[in-house]
PDB file of N, CA and C in Angstrom:
ATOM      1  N   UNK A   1      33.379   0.562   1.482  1.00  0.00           N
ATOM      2  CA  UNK A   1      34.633   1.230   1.359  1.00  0.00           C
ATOM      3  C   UNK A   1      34.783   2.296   2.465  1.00  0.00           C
ATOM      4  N   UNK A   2      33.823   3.282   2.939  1.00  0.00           N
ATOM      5  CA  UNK A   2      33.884   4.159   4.155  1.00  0.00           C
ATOM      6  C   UNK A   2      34.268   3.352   5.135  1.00  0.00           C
ATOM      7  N   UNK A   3      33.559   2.204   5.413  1.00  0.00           N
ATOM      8  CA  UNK A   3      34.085   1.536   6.796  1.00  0.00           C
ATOM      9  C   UNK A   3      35.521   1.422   6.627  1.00  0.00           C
ATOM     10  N   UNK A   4      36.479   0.640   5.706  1.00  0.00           N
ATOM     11  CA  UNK A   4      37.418   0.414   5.356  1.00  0.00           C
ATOM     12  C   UNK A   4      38.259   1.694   5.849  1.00  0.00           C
ATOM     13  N   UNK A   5      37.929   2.849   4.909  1.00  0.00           N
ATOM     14  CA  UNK A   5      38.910   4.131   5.385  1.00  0.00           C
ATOM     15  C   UNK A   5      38.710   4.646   6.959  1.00  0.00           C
ATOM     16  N   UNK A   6      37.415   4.911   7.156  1.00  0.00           N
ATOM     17  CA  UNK A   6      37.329   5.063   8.807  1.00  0.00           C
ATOM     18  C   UNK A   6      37.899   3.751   9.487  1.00  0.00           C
ATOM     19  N   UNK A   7      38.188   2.908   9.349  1.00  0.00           N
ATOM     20  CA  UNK A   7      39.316   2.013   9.462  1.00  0.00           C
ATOM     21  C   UNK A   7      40.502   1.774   9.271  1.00  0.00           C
ATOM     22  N   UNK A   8      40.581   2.899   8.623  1.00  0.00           N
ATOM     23  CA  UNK A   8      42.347   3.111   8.020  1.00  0.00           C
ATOM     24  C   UNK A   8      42.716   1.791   7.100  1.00  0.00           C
ATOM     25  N   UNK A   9      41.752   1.033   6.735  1.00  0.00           N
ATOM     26  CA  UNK A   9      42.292  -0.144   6.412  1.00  0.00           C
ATOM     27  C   UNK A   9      42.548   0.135   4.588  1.00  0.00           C
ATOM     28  N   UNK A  10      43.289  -0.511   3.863  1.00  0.00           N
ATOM     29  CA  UNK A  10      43.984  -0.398   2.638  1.00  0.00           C
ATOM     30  C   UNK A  10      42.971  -1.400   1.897  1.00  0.00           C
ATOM     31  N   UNK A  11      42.747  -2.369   2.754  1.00  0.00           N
ATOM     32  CA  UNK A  11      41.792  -3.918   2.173  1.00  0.00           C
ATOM     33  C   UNK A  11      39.697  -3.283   2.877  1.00  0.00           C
ATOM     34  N   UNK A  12      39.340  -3.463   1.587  1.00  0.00           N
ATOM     35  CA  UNK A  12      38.085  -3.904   2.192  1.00  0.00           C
ATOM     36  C   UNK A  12      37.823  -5.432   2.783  1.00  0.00           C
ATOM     37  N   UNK A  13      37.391  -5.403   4.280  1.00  0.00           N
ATOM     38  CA  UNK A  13      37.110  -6.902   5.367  1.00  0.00           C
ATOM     39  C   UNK A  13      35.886  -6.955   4.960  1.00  0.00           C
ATOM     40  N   UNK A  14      35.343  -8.203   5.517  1.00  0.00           N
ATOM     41  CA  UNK A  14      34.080  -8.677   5.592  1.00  0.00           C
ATOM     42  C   UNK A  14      33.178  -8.082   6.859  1.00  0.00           C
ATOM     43  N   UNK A  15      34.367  -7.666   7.867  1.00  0.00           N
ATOM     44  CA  UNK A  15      33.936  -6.522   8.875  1.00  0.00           C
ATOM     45  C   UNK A  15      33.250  -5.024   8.638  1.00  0.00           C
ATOM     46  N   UNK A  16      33.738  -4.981   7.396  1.00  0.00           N
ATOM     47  CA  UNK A  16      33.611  -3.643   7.004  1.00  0.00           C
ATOM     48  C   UNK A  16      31.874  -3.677   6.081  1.00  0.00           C
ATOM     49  N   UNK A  17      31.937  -4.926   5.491  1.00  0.00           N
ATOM     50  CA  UNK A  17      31.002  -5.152   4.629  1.00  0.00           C
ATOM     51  C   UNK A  17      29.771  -5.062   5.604  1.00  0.00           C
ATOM     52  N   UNK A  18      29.847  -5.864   6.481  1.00  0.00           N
ATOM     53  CA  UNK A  18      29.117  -6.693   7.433  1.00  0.00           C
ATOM     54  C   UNK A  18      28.736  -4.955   8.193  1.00  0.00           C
ATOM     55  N   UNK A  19      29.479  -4.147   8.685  1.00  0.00           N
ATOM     56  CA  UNK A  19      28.865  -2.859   9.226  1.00  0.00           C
ATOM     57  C   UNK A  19      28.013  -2.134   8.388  1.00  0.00           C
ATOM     58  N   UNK A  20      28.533  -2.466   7.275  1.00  0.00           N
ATOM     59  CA  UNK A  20      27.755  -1.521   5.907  1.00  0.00           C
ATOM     60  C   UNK A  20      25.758  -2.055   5.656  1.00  0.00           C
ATOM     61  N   UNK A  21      26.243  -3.769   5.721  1.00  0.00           N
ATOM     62  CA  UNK A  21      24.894  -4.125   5.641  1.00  0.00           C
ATOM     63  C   UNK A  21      23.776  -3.569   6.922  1.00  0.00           C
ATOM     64  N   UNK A  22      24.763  -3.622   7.752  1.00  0.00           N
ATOM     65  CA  UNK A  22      23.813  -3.450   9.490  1.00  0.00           C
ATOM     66  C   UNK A  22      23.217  -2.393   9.468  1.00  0.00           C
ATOM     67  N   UNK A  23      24.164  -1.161   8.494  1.00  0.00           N
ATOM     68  CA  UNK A  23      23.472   0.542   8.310  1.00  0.00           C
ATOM     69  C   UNK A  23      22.250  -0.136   7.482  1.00  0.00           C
ATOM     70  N   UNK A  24      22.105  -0.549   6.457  1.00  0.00           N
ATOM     71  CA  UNK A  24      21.329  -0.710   5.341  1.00  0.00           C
ATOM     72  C   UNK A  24      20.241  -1.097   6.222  1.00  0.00           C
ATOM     73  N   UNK A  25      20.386  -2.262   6.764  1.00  0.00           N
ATOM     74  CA  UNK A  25      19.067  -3.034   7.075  1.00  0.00           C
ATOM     75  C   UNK A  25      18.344  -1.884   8.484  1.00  0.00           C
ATOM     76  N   UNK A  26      19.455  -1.388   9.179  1.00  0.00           N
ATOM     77  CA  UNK A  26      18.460  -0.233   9.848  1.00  0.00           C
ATOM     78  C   UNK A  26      17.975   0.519   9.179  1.00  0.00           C
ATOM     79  N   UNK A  27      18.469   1.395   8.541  1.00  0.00           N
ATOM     80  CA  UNK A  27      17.888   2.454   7.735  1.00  0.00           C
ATOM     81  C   UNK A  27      16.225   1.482   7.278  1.00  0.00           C
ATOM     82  N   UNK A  28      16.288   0.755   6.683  1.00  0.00           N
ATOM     83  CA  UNK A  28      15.249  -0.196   5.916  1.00  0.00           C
ATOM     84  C   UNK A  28      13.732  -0.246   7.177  1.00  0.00           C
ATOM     85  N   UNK A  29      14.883  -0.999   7.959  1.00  0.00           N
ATOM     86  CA  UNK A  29      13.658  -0.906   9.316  1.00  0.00           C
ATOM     87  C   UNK A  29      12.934   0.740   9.753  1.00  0.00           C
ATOM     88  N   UNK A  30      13.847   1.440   9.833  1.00  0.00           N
ATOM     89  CA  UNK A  30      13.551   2.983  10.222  1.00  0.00           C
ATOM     90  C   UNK A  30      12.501   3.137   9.035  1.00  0.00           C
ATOM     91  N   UNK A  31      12.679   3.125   8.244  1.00  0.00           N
ATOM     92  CA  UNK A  31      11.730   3.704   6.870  1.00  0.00           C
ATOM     93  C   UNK A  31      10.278   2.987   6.913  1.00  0.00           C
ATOM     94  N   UNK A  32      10.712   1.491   7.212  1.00  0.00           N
ATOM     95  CA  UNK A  32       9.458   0.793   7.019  1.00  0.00           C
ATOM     96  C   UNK A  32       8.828   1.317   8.346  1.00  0.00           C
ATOM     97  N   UNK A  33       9.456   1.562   9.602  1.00  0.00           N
ATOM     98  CA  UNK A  33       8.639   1.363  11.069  1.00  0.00           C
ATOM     99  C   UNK A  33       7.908   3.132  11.193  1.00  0.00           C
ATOM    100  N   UNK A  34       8.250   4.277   9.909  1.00  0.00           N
ATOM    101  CA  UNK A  34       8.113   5.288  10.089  1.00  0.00           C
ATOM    102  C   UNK A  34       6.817   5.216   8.597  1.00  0.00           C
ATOM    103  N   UNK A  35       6.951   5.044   7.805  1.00  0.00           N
ATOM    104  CA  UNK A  35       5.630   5.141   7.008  1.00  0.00           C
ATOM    105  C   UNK A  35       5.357   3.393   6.755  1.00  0.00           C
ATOM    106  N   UNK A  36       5.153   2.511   6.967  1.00  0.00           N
ATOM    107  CA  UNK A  36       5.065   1.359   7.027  1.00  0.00           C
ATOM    108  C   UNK A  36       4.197   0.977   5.458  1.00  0.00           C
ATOM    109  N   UNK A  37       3.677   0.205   5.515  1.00  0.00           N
ATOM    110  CA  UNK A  37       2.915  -0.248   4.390  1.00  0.00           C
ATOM    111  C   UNK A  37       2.117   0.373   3.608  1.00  0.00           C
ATOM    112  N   UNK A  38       2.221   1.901   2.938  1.00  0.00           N
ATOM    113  CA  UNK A  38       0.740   2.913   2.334  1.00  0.00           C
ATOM    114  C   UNK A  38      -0.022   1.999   1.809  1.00  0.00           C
ATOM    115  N   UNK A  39       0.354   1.009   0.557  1.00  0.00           N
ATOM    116  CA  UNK A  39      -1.137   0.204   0.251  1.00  0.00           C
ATOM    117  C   UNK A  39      -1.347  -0.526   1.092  1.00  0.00           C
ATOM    118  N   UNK A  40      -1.180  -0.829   1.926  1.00  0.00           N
ATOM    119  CA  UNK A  40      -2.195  -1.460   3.151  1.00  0.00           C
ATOM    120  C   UNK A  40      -2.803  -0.892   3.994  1.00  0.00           C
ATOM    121  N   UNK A  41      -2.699   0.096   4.467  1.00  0.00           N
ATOM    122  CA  UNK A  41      -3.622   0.480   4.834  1.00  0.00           C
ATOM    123  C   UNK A  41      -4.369   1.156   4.243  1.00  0.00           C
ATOM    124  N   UNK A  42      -4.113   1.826   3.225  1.00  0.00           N
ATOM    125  CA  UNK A  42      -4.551   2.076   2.230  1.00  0.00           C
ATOM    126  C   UNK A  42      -6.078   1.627   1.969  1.00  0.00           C
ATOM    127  N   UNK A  43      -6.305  -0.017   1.296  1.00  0.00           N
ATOM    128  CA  UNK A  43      -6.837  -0.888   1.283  1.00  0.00           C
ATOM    129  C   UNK A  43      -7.246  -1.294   2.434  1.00  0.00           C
ATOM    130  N   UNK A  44      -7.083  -1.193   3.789  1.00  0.00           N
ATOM    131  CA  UNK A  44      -7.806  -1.555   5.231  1.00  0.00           C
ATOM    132  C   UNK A  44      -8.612  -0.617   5.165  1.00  0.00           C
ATOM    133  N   UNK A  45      -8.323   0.805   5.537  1.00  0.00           N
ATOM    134  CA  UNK A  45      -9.454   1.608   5.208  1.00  0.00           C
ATOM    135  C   UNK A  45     -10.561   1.556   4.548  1.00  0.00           C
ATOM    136  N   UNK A  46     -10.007   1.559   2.716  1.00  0.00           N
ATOM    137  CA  UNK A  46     -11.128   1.311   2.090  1.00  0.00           C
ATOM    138  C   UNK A  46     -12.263   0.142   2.351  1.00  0.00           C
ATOM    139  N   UNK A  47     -11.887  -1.124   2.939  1.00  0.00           N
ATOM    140  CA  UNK A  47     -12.606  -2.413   3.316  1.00  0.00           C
ATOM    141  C   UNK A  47     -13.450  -1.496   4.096  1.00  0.00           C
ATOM    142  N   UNK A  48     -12.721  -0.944   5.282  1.00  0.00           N
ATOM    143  CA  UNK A  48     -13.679  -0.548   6.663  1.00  0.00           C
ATOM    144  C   UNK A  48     -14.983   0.080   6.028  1.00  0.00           C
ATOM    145  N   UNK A  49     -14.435   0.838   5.622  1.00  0.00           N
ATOM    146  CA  UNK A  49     -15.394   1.979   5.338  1.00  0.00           C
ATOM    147  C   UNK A  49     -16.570   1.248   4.193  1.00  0.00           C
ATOM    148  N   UNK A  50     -16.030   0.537   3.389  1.00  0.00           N
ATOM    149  CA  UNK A  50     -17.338  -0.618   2.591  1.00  0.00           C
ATOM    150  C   UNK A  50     -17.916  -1.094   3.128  1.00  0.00           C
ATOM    151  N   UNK A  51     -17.567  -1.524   4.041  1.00  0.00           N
ATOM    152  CA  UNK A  51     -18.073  -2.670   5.050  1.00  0.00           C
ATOM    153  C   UNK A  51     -19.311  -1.717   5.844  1.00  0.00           C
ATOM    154  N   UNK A  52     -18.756  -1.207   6.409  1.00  0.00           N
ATOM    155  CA  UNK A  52     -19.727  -0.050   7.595  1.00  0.00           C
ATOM    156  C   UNK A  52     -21.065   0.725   6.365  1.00  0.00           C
ATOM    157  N   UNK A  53     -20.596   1.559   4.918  1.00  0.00           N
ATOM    158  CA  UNK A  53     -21.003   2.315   4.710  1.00  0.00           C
ATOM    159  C   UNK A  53     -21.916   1.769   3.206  1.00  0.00           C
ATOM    160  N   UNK A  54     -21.410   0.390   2.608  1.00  0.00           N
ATOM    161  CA  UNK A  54     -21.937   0.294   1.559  1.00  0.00           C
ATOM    162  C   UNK A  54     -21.193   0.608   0.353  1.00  0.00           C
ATOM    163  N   UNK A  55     -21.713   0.389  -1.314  1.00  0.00           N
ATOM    164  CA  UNK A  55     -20.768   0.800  -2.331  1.00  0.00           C
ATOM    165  C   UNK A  55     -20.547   2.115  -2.499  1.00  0.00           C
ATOM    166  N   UNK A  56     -20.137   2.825  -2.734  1.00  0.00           N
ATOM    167  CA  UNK A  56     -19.527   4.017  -3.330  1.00  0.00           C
ATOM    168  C   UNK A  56     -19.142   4.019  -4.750  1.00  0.00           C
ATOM    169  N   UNK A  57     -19.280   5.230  -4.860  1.00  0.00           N
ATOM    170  CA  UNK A  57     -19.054   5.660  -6.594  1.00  0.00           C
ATOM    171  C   UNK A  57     -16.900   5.915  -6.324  1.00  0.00           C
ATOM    172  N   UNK A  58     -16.902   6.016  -7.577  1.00  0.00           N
ATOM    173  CA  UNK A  58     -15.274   5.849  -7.660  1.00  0.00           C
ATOM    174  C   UNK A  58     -14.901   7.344  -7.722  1.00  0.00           C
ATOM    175  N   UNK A  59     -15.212   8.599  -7.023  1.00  0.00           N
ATOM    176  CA  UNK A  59     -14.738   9.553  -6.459  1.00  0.00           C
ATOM    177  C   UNK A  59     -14.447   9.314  -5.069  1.00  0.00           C
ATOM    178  N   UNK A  60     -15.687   8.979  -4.255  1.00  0.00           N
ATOM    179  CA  UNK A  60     -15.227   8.463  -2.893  1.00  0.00           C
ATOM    180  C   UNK A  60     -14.860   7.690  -2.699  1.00  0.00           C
ATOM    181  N   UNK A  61     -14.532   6.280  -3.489  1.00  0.00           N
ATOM    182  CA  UNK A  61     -13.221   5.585  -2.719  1.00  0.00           C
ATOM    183  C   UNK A  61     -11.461   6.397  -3.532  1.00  0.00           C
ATOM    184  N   UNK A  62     -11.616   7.139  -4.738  1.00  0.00           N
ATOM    185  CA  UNK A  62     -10.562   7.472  -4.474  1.00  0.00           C
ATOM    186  C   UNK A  62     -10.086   8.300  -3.587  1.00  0.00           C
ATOM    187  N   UNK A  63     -11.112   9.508  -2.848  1.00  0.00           N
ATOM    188  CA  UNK A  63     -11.286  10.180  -1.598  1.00  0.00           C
ATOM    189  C   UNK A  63     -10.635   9.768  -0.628  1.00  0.00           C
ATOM    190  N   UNK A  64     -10.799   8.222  -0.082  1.00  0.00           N
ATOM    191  CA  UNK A  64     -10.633   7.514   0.483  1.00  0.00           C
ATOM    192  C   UNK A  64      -9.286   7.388   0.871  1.00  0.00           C
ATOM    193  N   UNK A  65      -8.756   6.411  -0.672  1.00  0.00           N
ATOM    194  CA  UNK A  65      -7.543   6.550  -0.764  1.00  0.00           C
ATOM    195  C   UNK A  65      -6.345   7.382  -1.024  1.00  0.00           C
ATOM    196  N   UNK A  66      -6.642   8.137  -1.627  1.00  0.00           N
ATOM    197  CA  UNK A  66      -5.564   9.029  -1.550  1.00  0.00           C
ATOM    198  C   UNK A  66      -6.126  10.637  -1.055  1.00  0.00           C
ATOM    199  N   UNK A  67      -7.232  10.657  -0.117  1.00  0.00           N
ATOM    200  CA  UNK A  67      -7.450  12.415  -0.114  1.00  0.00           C
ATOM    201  C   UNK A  67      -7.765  13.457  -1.064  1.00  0.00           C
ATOM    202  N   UNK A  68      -8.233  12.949  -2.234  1.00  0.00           N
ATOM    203  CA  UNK A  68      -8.229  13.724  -3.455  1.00  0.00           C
ATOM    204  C   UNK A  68      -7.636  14.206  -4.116  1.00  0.00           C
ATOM    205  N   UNK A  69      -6.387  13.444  -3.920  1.00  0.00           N
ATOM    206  CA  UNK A  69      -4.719  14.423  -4.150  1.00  0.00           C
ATOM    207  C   UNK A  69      -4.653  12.576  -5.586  1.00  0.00           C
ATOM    208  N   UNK A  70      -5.000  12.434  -5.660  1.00  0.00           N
ATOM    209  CA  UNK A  70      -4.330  11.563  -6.711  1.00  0.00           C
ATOM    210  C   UNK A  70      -4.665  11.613  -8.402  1.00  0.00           C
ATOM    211  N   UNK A  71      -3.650  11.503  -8.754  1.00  0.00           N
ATOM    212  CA  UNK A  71      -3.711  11.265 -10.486  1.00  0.00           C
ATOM    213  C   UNK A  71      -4.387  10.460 -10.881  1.00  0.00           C
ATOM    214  N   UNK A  72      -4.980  10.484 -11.960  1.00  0.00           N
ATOM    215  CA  UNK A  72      -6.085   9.712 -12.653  1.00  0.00           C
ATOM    216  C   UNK A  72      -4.951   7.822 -12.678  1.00  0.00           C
ATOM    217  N   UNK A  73      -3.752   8.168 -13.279  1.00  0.00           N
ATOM    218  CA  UNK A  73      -3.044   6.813 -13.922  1.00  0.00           C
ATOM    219  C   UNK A  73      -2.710   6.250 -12.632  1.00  0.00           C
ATOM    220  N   UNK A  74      -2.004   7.245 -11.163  1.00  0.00           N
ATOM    221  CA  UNK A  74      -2.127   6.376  -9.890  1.00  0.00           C
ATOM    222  C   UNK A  74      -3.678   5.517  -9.536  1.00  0.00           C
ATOM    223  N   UNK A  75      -4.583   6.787  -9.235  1.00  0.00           N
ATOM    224  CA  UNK A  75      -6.031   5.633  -9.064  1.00  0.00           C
ATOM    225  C   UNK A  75      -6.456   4.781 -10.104  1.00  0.00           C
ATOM    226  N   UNK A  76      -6.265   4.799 -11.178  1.00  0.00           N
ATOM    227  CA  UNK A  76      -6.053   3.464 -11.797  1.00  0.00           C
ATOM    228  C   UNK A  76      -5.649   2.784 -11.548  1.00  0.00           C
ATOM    229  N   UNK A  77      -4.002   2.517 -11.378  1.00  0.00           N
ATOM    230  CA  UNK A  77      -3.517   1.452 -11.230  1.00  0.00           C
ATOM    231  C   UNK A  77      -3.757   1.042  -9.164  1.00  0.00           C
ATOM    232  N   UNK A  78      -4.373   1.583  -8.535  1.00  0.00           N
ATOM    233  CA  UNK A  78      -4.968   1.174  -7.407  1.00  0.00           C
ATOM    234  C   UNK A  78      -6.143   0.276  -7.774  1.00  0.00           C
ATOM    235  N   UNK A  79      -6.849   0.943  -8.499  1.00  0.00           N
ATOM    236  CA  UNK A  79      -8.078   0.280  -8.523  1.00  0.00           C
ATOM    237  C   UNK A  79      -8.095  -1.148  -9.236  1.00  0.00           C
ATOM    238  N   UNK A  80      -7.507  -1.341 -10.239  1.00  0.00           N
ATOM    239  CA  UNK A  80      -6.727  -2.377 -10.574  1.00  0.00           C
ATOM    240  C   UNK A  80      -6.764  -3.281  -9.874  1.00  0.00           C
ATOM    241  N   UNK A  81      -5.325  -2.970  -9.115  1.00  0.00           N
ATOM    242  CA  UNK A  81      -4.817  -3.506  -7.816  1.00  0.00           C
ATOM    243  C   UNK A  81      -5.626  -4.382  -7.158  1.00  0.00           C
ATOM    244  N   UNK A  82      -6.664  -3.373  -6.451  1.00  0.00           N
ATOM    245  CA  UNK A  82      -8.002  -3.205  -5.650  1.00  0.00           C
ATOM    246  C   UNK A  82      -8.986  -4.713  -6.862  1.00  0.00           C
ATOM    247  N   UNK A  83      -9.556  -4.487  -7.729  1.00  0.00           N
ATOM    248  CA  UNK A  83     -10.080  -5.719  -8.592  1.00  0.00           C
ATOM    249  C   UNK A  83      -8.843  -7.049  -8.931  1.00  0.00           C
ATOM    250  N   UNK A  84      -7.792  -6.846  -9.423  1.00  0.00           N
ATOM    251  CA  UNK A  84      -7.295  -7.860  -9.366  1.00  0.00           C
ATOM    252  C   UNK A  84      -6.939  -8.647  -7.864  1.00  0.00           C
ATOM    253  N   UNK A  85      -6.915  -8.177  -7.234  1.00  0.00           N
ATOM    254  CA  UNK A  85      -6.677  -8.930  -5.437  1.00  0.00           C
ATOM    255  C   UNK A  85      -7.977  -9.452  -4.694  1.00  0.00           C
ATOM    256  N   UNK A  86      -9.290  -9.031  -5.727  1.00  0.00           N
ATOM    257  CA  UNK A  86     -10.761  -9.467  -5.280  1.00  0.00           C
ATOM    258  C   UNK A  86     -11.283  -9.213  -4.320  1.00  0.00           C
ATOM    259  N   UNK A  87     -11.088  -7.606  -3.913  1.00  0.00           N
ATOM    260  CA  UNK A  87     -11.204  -6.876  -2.983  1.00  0.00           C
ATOM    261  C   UNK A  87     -12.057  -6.297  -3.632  1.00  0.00           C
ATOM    262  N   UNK A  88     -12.244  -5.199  -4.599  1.00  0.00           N
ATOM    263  CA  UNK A  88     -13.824  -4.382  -4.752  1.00  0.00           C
ATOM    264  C   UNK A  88     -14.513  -5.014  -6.128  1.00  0.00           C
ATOM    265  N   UNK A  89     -15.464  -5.039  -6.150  1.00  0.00           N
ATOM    266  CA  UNK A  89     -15.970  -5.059  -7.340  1.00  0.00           C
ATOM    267  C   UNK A  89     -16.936  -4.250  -8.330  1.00  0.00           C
ATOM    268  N   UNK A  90     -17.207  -4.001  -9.113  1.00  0.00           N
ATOM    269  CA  UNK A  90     -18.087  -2.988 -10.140  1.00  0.00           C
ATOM    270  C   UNK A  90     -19.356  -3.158  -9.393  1.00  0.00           C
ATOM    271  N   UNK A  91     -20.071  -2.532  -9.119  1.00  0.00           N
ATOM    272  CA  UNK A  91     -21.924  -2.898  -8.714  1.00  0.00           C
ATOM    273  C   UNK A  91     -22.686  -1.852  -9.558  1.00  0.00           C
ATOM    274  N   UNK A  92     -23.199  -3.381 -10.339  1.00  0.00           N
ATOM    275  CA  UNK A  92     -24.093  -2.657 -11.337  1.00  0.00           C
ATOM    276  C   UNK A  92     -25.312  -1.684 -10.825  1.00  0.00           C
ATOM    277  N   UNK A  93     -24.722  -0.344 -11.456  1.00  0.00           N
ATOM    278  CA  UNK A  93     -26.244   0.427 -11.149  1.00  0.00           C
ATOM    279  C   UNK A  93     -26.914   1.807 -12.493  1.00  0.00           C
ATOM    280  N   UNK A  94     -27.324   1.978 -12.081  1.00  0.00           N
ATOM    281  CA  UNK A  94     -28.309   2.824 -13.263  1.00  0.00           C
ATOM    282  C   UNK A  94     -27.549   3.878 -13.624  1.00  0.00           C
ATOM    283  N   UNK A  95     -26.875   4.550 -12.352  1.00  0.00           N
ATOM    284  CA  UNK A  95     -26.284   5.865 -11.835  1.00  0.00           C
ATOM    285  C   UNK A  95     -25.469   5.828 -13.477  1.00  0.00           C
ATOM    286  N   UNK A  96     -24.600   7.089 -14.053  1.00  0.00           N
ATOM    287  CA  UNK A  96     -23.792   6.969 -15.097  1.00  0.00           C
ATOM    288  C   UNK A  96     -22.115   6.786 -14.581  1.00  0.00           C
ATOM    289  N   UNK A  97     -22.338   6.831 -13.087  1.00  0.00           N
ATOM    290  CA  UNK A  97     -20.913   7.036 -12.714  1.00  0.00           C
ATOM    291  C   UNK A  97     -20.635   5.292 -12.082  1.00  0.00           C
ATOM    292  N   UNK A  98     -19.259   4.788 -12.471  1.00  0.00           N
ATOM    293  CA  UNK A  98     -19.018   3.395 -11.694  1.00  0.00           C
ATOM    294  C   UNK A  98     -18.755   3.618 -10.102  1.00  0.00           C
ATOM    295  N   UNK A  99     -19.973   2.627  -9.227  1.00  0.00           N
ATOM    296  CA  UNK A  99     -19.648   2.247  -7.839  1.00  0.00           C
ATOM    297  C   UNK A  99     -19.412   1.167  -7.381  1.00  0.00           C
ATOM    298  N   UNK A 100     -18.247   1.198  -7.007  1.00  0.00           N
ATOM    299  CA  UNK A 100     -17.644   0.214  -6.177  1.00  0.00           C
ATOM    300  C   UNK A 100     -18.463  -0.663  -4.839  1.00  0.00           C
ATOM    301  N   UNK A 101     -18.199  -1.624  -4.721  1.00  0.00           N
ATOM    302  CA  UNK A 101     -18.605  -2.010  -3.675  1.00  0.00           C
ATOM    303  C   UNK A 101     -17.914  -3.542  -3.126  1.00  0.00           C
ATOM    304  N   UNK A 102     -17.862  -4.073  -1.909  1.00  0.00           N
ATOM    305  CA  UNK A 102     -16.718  -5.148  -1.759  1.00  0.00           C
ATOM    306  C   UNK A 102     -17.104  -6.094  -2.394  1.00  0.00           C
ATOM    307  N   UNK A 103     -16.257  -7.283  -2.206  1.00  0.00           N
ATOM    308  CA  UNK A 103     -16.785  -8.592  -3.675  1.00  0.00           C
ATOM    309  C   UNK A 103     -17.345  -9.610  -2.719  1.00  0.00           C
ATOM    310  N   UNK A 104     -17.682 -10.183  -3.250  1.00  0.00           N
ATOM    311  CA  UNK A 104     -18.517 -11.840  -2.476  1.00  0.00           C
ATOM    312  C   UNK A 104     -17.460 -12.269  -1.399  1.00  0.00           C
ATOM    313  N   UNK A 105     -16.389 -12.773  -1.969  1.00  0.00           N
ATOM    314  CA  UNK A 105     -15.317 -13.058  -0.781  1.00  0.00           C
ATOM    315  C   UNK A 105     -14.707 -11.939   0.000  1.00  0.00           C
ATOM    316  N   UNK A 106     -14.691 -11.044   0.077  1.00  0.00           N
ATOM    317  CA  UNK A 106     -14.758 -10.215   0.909  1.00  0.00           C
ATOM    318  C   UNK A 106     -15.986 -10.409   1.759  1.00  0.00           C
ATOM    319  N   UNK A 107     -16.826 -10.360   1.322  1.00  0.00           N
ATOM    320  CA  UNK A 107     -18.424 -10.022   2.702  1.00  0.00           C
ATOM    321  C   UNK A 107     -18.399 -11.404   3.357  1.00  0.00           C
ATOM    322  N   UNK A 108     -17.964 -12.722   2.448  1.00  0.00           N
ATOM    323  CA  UNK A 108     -17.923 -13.490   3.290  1.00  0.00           C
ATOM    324  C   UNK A 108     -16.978 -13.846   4.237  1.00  0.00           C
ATOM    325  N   UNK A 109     -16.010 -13.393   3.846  1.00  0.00           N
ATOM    326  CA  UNK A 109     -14.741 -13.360   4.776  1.00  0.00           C
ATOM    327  C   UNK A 109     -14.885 -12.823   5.932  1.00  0.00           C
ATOM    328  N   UNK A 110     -15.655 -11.660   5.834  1.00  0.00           N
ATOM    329  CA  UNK A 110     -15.868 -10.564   7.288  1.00  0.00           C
ATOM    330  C   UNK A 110     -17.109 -11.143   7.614  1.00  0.00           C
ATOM    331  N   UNK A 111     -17.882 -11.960   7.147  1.00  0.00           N
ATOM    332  CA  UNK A 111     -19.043 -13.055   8.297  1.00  0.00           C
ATOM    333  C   UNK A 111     -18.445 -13.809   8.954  1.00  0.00           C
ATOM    334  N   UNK A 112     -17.183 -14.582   8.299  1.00  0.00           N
ATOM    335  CA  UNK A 112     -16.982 -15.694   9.558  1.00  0.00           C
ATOM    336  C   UNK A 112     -16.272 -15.335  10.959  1.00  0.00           C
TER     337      UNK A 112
END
C-alpha cells in the first residue's frame, strides 16, 4: 500500500507489490549476510574444538556455545539439537558431571 500512495496511485499494482517484495527479500539478505547462521556456527565451533581437544564436560561446551551467557532451557534445547543431529554424544565416565564428546559418525566423517 506505501508503494501505491508514494505512487499516488488509488489501485494497489502488481508493481507496487513486486517493489514491496524486493524491500523484503533485501532486508532478508541484509540480516542473513550480517549475523548469518548462529546455530551453525555455533555447532562448527563446537565440532572444531572436539575434534582438536577431546570430550568435555557440559559446562565447556556450553562455554563454547553460548559464552556462558545462556539459560539452562536454551542449552538444553541446543544440546538436544546437538544429540538429535548425531553430532555429540554422552561419554561414559566416572566423573559425576555429563561429558560430551563427538559421536562415531562424526570422527568418521572427519577421517575420510
Amino acid at each position: 500500500m506505501i508503494y501505491a500512495i508514494i505512487d499516488e496511485s488509488h489501485v494497489i499494482d502488481v508493481r507496487h507489490i513486486n517493489a514491496a517484495a524486493a524491500v523484503v527479500s533485501y532486508s532478508m539478505s541484509s540480516v542473513h549476510e550480517l549475523f548469518g547462521d548462529v546455530e551453525a556456527r555455533r555447532n562448527k565451533k563446537l565440532v572444531e574444538r572436539l575434534s582438536s581437544e577431546g570430550p568435555m564436560t557440559e559446562r565447556e561446551v556450553r562455554r563454547i556455545g553460548f559464552g556462558g551467557k545462556s539459560s539452562v532451557p536454551e542449552a538444553y534445547d541446543w544440546f538436544k539439537s546437538l544429540t538429535d543431529a548425531g553430532i555429540v554424544v554422552e561419554v561414559p565416565s566416572e566423573r559425576k558431571t555429563v561429558i560430551w564428546g563427538l559421536s562415531e559418525a562424526m570422527t568418521e566423517g572427519q577421517a575420510a
